[in-house]
PDB file of N, CA and C in Angstrom:
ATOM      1  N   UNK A   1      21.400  34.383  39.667  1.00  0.00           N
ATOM      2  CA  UNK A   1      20.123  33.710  39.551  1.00  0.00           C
ATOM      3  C   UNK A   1      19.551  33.473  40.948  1.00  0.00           C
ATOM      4  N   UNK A   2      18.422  34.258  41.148  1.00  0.00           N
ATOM      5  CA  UNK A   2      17.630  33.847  42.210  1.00  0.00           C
ATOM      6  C   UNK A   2      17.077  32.122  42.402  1.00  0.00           C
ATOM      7  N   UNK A   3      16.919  31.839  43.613  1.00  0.00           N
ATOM      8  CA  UNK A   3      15.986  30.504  44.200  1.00  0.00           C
ATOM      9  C   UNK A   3      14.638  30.769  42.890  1.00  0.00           C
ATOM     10  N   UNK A   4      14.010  31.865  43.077  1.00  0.00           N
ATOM     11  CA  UNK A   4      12.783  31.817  42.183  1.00  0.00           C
ATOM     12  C   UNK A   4      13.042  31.313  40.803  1.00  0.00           C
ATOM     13  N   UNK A   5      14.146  31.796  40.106  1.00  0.00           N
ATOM     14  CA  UNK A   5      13.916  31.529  38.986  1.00  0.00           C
ATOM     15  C   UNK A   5      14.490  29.807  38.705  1.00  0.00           C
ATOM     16  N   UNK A   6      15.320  29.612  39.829  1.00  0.00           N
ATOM     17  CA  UNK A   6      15.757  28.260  39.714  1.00  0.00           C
ATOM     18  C   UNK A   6      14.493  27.291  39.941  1.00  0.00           C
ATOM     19  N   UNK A   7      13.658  27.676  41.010  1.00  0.00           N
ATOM     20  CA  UNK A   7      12.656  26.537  40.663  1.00  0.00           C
ATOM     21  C   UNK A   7      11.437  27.018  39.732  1.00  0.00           C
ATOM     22  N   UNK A   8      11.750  27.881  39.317  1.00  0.00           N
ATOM     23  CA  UNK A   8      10.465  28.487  37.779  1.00  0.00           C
ATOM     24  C   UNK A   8      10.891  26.961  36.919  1.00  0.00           C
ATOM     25  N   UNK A   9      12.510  27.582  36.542  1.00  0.00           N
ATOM     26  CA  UNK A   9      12.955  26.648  35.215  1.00  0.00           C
ATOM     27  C   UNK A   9      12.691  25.041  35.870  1.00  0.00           C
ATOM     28  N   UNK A  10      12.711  24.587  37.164  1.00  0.00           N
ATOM     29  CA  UNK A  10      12.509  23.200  37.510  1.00  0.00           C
ATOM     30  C   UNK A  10      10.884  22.639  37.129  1.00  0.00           C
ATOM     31  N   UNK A  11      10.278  23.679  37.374  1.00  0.00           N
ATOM     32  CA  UNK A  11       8.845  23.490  37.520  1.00  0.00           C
ATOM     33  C   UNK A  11       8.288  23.372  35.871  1.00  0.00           C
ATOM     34  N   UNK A  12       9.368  24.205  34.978  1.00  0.00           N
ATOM     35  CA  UNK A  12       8.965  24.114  33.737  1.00  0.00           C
ATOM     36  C   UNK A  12      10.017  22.879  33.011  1.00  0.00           C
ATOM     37  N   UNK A  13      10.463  22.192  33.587  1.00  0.00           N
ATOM     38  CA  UNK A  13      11.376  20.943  33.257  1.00  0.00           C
ATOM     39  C   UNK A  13       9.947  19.990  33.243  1.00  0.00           C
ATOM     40  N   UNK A  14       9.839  20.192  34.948  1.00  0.00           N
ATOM     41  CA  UNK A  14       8.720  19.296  35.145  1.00  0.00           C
ATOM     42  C   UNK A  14       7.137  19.208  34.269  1.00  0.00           C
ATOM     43  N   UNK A  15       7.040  20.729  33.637  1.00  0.00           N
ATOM     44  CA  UNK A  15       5.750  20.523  32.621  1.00  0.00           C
ATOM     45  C   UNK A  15       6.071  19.729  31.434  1.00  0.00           C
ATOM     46  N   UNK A  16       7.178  20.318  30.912  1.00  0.00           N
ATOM     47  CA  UNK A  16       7.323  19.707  29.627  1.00  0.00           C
ATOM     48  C   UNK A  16       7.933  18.028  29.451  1.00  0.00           C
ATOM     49  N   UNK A  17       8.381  17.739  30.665  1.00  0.00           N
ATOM     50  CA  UNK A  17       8.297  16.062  31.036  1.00  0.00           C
ATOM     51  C   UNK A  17       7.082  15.650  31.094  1.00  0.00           C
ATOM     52  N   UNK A  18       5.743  16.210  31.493  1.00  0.00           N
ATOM     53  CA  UNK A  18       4.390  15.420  31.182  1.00  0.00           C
ATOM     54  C   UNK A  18       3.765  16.128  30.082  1.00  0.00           C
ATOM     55  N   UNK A  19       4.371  16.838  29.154  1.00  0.00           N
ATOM     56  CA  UNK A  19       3.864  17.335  28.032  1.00  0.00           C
ATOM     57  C   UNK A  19       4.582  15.754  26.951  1.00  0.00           C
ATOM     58  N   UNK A  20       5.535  15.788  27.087  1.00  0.00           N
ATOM     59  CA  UNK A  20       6.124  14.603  26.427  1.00  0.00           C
ATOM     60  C   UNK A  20       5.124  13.517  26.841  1.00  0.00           C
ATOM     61  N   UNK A  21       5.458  12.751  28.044  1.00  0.00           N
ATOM     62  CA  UNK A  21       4.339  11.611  28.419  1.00  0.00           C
ATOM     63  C   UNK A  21       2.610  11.569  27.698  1.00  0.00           C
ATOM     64  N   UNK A  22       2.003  13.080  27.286  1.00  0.00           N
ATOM     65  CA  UNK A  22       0.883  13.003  27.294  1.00  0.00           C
ATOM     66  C   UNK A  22       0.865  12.741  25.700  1.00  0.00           C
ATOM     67  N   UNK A  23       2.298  13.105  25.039  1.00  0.00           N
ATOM     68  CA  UNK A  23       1.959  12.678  23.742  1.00  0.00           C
ATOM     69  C   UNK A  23       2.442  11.831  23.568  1.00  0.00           C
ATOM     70  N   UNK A  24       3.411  10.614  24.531  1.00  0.00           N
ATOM     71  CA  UNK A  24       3.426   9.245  24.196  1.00  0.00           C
ATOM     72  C   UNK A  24       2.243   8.491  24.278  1.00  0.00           C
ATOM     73  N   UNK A  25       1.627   8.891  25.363  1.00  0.00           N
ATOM     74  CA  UNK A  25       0.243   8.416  25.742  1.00  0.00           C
ATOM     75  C   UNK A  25      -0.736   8.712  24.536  1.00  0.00           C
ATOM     76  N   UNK A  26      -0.829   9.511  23.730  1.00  0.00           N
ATOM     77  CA  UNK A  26      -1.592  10.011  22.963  1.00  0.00           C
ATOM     78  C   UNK A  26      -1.498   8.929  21.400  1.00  0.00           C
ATOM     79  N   UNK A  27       0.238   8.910  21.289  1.00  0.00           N
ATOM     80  CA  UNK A  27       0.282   7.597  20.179  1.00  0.00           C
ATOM     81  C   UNK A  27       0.523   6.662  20.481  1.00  0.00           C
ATOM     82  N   UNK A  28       0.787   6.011  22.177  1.00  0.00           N
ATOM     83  CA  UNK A  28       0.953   4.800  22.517  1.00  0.00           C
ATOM     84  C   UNK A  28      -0.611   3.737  22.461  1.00  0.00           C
ATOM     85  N   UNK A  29      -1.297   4.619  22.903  1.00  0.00           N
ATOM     86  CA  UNK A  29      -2.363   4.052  23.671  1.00  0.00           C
ATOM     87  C   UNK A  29      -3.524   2.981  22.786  1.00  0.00           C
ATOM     88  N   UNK A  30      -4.615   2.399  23.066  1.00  0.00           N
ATOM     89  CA  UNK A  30      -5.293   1.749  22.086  1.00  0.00           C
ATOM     90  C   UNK A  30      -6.508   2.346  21.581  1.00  0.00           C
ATOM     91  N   UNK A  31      -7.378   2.959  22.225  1.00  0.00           N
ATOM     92  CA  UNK A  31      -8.189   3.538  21.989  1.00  0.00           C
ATOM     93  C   UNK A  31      -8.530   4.883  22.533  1.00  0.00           C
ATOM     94  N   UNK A  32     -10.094   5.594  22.459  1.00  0.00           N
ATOM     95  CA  UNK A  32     -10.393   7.084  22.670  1.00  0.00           C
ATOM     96  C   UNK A  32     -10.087   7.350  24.077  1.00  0.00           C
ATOM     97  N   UNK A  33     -10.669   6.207  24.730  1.00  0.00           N
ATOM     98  CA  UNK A  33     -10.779   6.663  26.003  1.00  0.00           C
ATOM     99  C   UNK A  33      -9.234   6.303  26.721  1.00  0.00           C
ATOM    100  N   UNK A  34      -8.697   5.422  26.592  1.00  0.00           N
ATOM    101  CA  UNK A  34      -7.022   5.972  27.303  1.00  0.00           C
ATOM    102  C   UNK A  34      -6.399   6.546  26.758  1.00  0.00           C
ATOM    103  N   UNK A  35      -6.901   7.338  25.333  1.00  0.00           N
ATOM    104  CA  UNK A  35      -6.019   8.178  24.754  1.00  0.00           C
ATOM    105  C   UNK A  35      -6.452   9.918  25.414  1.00  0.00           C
ATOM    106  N   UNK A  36      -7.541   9.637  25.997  1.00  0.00           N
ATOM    107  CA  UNK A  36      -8.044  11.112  26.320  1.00  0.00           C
ATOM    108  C   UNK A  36      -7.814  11.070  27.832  1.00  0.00           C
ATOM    109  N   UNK A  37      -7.487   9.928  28.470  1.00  0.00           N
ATOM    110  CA  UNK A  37      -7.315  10.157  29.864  1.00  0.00           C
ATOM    111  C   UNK A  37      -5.736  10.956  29.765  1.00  0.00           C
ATOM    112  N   UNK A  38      -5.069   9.996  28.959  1.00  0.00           N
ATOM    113  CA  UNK A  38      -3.612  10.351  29.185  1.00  0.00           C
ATOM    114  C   UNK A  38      -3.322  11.945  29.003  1.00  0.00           C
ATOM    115  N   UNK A  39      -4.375  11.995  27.865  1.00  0.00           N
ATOM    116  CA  UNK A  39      -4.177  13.636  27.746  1.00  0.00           C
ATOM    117  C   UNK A  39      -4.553  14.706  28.839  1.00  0.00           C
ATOM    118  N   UNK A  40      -5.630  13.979  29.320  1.00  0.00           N
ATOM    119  CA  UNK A  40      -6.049  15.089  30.249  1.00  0.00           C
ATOM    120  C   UNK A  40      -6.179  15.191  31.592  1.00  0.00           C
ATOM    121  N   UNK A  41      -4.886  14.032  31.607  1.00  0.00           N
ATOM    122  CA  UNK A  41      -4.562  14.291  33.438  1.00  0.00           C
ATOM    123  C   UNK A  41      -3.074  14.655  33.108  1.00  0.00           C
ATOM    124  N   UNK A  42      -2.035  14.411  32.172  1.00  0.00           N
ATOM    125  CA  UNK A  42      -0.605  14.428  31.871  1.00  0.00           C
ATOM    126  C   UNK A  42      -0.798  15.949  31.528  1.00  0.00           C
ATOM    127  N   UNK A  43      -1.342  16.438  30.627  1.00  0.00           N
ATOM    128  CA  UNK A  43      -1.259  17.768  30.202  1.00  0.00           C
ATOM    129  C   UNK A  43      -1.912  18.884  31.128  1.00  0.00           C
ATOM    130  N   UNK A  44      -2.854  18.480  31.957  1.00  0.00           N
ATOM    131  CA  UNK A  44      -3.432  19.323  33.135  1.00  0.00           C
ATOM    132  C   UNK A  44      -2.377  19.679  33.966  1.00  0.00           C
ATOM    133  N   UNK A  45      -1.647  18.846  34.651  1.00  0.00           N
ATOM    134  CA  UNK A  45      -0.233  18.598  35.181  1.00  0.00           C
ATOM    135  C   UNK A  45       1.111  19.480  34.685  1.00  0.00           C
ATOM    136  N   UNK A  46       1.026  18.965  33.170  1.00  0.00           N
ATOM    137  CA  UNK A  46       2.287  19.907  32.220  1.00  0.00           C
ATOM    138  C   UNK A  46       1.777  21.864  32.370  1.00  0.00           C
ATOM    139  N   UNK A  47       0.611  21.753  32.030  1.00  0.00           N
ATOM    140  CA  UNK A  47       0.128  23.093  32.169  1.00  0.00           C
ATOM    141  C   UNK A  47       0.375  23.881  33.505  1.00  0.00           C
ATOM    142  N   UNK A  48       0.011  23.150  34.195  1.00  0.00           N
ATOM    143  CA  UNK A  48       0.142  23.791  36.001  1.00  0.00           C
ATOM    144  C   UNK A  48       1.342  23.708  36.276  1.00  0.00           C
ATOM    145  N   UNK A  49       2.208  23.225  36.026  1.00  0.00           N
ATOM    146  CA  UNK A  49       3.868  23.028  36.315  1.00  0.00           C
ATOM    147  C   UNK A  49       4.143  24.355  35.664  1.00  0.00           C
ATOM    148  N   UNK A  50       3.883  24.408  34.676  1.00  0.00           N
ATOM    149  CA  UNK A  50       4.965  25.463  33.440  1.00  0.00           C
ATOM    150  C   UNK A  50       4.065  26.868  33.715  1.00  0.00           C
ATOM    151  N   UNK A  51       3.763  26.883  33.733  1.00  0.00           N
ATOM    152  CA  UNK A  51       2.575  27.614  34.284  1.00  0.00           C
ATOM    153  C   UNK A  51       3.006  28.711  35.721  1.00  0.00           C
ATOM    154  N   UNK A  52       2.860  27.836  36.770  1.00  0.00           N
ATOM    155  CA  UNK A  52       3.398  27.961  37.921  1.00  0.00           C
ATOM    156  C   UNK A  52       5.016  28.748  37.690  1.00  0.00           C
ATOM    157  N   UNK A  53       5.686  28.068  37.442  1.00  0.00           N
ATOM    158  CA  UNK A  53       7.111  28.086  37.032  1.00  0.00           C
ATOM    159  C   UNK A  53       7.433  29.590  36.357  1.00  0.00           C
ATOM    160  N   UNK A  54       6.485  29.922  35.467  1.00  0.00           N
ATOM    161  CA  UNK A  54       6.696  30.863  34.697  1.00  0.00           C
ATOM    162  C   UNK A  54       6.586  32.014  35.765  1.00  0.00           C
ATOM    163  N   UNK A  55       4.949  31.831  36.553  1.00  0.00           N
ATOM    164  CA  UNK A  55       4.616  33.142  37.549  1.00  0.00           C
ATOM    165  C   UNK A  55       5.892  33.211  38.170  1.00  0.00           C
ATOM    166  N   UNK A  56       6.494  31.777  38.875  1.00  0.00           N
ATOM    167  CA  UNK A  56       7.228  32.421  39.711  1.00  0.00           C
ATOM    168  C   UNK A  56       8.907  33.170  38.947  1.00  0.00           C
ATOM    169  N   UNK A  57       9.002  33.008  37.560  1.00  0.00           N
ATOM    170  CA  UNK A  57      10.184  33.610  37.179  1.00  0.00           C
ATOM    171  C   UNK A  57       9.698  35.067  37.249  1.00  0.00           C
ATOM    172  N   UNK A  58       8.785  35.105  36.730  1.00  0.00           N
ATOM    173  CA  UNK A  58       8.341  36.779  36.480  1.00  0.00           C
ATOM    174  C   UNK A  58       7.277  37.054  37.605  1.00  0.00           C
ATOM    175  N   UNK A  59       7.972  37.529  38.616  1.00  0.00           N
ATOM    176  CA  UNK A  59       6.987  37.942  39.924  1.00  0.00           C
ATOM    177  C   UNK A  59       5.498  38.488  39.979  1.00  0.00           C
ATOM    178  N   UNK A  60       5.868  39.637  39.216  1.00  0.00           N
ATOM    179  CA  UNK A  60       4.938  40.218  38.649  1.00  0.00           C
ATOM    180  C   UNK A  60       3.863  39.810  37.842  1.00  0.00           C
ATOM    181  N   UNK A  61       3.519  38.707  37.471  1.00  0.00           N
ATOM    182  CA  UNK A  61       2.339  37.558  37.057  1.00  0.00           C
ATOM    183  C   UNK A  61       2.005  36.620  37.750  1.00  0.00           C
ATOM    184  N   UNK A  62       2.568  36.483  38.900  1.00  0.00           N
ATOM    185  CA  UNK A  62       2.267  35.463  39.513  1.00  0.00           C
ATOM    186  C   UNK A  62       0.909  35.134  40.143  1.00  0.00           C
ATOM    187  N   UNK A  63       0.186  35.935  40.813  1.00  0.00           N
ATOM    188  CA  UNK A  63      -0.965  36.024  41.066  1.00  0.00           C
ATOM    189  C   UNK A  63      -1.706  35.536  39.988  1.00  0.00           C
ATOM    190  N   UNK A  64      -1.668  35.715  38.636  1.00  0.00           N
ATOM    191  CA  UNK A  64      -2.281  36.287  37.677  1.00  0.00           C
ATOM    192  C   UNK A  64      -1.879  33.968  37.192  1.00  0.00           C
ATOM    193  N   UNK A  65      -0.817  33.907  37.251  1.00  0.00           N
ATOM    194  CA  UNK A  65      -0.351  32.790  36.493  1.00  0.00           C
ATOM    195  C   UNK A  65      -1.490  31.457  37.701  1.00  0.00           C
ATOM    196  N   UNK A  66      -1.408  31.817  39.232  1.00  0.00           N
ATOM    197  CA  UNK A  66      -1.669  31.059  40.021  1.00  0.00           C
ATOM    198  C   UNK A  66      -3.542  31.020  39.537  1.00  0.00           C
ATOM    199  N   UNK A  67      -3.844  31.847  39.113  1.00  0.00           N
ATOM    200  CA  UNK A  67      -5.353  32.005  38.922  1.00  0.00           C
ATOM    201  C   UNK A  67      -5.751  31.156  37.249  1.00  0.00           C
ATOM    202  N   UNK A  68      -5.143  31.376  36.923  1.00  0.00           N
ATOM    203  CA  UNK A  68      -4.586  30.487  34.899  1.00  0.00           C
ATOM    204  C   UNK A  68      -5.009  28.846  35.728  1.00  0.00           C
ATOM    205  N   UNK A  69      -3.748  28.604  36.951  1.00  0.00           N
ATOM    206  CA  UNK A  69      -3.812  27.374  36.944  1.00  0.00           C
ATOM    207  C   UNK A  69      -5.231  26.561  37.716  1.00  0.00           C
ATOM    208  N   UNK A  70      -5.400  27.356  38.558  1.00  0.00           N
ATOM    209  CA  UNK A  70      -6.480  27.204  39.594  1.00  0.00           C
ATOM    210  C   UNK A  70      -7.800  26.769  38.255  1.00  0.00           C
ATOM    211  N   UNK A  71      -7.953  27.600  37.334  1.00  0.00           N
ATOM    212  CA  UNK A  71      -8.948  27.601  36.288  1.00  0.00           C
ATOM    213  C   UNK A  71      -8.653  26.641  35.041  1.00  0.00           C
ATOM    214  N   UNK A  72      -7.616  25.628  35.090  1.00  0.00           N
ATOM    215  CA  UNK A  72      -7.041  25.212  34.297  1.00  0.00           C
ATOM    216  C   UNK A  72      -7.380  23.594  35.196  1.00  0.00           C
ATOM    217  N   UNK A  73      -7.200  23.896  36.820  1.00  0.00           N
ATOM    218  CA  UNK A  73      -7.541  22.433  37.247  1.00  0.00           C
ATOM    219  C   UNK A  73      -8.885  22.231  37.211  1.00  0.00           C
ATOM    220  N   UNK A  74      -9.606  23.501  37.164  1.00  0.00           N
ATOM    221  CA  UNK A  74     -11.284  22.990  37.911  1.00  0.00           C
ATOM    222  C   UNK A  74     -12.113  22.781  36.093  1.00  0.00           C
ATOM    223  N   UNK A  75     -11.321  23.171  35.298  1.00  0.00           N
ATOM    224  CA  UNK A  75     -11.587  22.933  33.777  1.00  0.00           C
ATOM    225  C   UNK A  75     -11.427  21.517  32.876  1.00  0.00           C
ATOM    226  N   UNK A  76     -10.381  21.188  32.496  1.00  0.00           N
ATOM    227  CA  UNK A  76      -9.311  19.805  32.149  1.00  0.00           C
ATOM    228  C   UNK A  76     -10.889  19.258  32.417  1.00  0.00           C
ATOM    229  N   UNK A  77     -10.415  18.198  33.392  1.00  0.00           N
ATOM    230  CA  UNK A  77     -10.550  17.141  33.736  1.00  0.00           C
ATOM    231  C   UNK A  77     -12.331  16.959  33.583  1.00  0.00           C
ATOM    232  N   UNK A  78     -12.964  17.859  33.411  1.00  0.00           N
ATOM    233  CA  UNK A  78     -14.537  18.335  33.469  1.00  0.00           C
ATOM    234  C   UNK A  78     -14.645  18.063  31.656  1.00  0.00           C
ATOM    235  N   UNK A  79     -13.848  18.655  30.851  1.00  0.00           N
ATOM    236  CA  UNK A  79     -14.020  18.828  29.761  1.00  0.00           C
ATOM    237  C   UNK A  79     -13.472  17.660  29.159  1.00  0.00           C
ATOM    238  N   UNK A  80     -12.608  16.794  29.651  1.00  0.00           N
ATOM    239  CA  UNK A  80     -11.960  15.054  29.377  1.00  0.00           C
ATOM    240  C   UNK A  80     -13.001  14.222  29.471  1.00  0.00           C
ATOM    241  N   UNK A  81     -13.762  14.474  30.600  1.00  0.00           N
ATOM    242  CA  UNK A  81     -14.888  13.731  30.970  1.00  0.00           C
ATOM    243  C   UNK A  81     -16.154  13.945  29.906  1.00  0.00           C
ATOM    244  N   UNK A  82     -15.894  15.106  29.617  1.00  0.00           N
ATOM    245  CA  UNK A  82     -17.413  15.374  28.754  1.00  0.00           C
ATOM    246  C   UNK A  82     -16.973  14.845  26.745  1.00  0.00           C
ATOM    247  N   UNK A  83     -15.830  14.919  26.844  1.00  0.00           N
ATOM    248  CA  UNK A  83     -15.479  13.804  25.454  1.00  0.00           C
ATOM    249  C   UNK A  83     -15.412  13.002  25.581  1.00  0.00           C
ATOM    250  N   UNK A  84     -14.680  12.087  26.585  1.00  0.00           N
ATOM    251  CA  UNK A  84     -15.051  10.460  26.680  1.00  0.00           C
ATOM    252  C   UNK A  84     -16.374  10.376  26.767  1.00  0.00           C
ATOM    253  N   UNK A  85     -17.353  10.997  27.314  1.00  0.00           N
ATOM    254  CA  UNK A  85     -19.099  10.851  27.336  1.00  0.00           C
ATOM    255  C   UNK A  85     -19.705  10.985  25.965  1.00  0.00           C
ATOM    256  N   UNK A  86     -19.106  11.728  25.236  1.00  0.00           N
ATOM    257  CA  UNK A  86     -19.189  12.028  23.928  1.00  0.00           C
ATOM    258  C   UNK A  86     -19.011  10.694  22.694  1.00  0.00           C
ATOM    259  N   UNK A  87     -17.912  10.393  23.152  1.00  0.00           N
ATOM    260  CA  UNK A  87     -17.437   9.164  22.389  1.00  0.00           C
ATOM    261  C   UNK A  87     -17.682   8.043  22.810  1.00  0.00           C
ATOM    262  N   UNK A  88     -18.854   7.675  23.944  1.00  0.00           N
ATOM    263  CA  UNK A  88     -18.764   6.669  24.579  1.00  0.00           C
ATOM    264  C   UNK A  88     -20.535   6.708  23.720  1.00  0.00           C
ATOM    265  N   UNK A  89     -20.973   7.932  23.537  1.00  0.00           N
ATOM    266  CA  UNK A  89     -22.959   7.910  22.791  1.00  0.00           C
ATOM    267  C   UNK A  89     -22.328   7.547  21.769  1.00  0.00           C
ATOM    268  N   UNK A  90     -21.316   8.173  21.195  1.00  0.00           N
ATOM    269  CA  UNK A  90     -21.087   7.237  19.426  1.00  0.00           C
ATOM    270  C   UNK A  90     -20.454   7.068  19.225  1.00  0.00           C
ATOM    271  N   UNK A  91     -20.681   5.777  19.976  1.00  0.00           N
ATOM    272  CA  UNK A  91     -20.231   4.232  20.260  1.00  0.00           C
ATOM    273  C   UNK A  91     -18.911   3.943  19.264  1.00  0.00           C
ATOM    274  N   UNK A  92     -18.215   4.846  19.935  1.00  0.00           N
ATOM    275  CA  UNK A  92     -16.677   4.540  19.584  1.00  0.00           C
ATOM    276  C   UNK A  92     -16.139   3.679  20.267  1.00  0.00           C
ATOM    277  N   UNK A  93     -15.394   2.407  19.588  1.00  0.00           N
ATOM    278  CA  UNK A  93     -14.960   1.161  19.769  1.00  0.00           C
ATOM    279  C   UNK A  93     -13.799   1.627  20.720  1.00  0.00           C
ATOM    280  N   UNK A  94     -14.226   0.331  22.079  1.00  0.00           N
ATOM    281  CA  UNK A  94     -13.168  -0.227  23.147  1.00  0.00           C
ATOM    282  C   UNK A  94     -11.875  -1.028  22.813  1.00  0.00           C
ATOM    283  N   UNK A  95     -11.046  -0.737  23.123  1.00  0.00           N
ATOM    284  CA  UNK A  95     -10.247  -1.898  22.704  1.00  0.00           C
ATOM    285  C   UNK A  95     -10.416  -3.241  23.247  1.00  0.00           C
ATOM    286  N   UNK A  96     -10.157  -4.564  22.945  1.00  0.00           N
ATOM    287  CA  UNK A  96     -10.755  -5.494  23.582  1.00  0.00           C
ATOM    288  C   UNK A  96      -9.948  -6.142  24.822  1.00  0.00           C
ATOM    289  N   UNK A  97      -9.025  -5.512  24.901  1.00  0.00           N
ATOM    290  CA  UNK A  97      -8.498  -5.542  26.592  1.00  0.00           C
ATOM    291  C   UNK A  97      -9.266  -4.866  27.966  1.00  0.00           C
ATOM    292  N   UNK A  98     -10.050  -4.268  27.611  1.00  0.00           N
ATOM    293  CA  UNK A  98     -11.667  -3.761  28.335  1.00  0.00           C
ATOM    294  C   UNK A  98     -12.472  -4.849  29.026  1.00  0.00           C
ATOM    295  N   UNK A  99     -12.168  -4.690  30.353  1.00  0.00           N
ATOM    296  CA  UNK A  99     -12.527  -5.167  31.092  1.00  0.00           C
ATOM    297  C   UNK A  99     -13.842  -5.155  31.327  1.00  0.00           C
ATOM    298  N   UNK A 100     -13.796  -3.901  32.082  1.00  0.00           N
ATOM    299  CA  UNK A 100     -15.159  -3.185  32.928  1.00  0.00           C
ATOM    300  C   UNK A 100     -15.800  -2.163  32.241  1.00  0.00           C
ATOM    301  N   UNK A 101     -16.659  -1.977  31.895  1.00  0.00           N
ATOM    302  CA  UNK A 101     -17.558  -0.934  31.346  1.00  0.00           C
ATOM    303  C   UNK A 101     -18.404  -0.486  32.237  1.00  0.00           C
ATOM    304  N   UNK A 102     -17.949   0.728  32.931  1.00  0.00           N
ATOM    305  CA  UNK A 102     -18.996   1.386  34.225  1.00  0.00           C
ATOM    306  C   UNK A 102     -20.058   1.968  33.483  1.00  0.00           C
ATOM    307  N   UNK A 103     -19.838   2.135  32.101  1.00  0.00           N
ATOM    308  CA  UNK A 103     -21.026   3.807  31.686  1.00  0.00           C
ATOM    309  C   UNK A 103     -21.881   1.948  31.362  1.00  0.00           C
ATOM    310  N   UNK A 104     -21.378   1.468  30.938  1.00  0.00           N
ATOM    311  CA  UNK A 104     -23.212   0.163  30.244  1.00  0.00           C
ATOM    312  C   UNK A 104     -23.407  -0.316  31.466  1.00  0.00           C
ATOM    313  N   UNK A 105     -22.881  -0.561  32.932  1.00  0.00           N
ATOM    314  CA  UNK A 105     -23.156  -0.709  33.887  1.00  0.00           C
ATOM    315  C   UNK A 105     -24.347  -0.265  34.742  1.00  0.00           C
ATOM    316  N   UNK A 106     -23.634   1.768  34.299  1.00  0.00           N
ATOM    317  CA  UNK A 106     -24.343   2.424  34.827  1.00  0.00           C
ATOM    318  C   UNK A 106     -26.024   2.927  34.416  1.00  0.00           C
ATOM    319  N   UNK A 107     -25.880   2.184  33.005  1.00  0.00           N
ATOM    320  CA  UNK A 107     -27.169   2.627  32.127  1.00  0.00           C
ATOM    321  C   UNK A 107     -28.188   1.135  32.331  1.00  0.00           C
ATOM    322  N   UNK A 108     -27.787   0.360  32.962  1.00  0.00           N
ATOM    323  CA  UNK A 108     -28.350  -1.142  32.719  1.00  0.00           C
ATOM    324  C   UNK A 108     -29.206  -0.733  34.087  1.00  0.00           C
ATOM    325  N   UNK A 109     -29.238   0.235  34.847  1.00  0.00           N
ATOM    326  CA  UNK A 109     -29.717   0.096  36.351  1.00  0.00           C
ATOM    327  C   UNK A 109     -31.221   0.921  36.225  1.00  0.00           C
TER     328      UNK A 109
END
């Protein structure tokens, strides 16, 4: 066993440890919006780990796997944002441990 494939399989330890987290987060949580953060910073993470991991077991994808992830970070987190915006117009309930509300903040100006 090569160094490569030893840290492929580490890197894919490490995805599927925030693949787990994103679905504790997913039935831990109280409402839409920390249920969609958790998802879509934990699983952005799980993806790019396992991801990564994989290019580097199989050499020969790697380029190919590094470009998956590159398009996988500048994606996520754009498309998390545009459902919490989604669910925030219909007016899907906060939990009442909600502090701060930046979006009625930001609309009051």
């Amino acid at each position: 066993m090569g160094i490569n494939v030893i840290i492929g399989y580490t890197l894919m330890f490490i995805g599927a440890f925030f693949f787990l987290l994103s679905a504790i987060g997913l039935l831990r949580l109280p409402d839409l919006y920390t249920r969609m953060q958790a998802a879509t910073k934990s699983t952005t993470l799980g993806a790019i780990s396992s991801i990564i991991g994989i290019g580097l077991m199989k050499e020969d994808i790697l380029i190919k796997s590094i470009i998956l992830a590159t398009f996988i970070i500048l994606t996520a987190p754009i498309s998390g944002s545009a459902l919490i915006r989604a669910g925030y117009k219909a007016k899907s309930p906060m939990t009442d441990k909600t502090v701060v509300d930046k979006f009625k903040e930001k609309e009051g100006e």
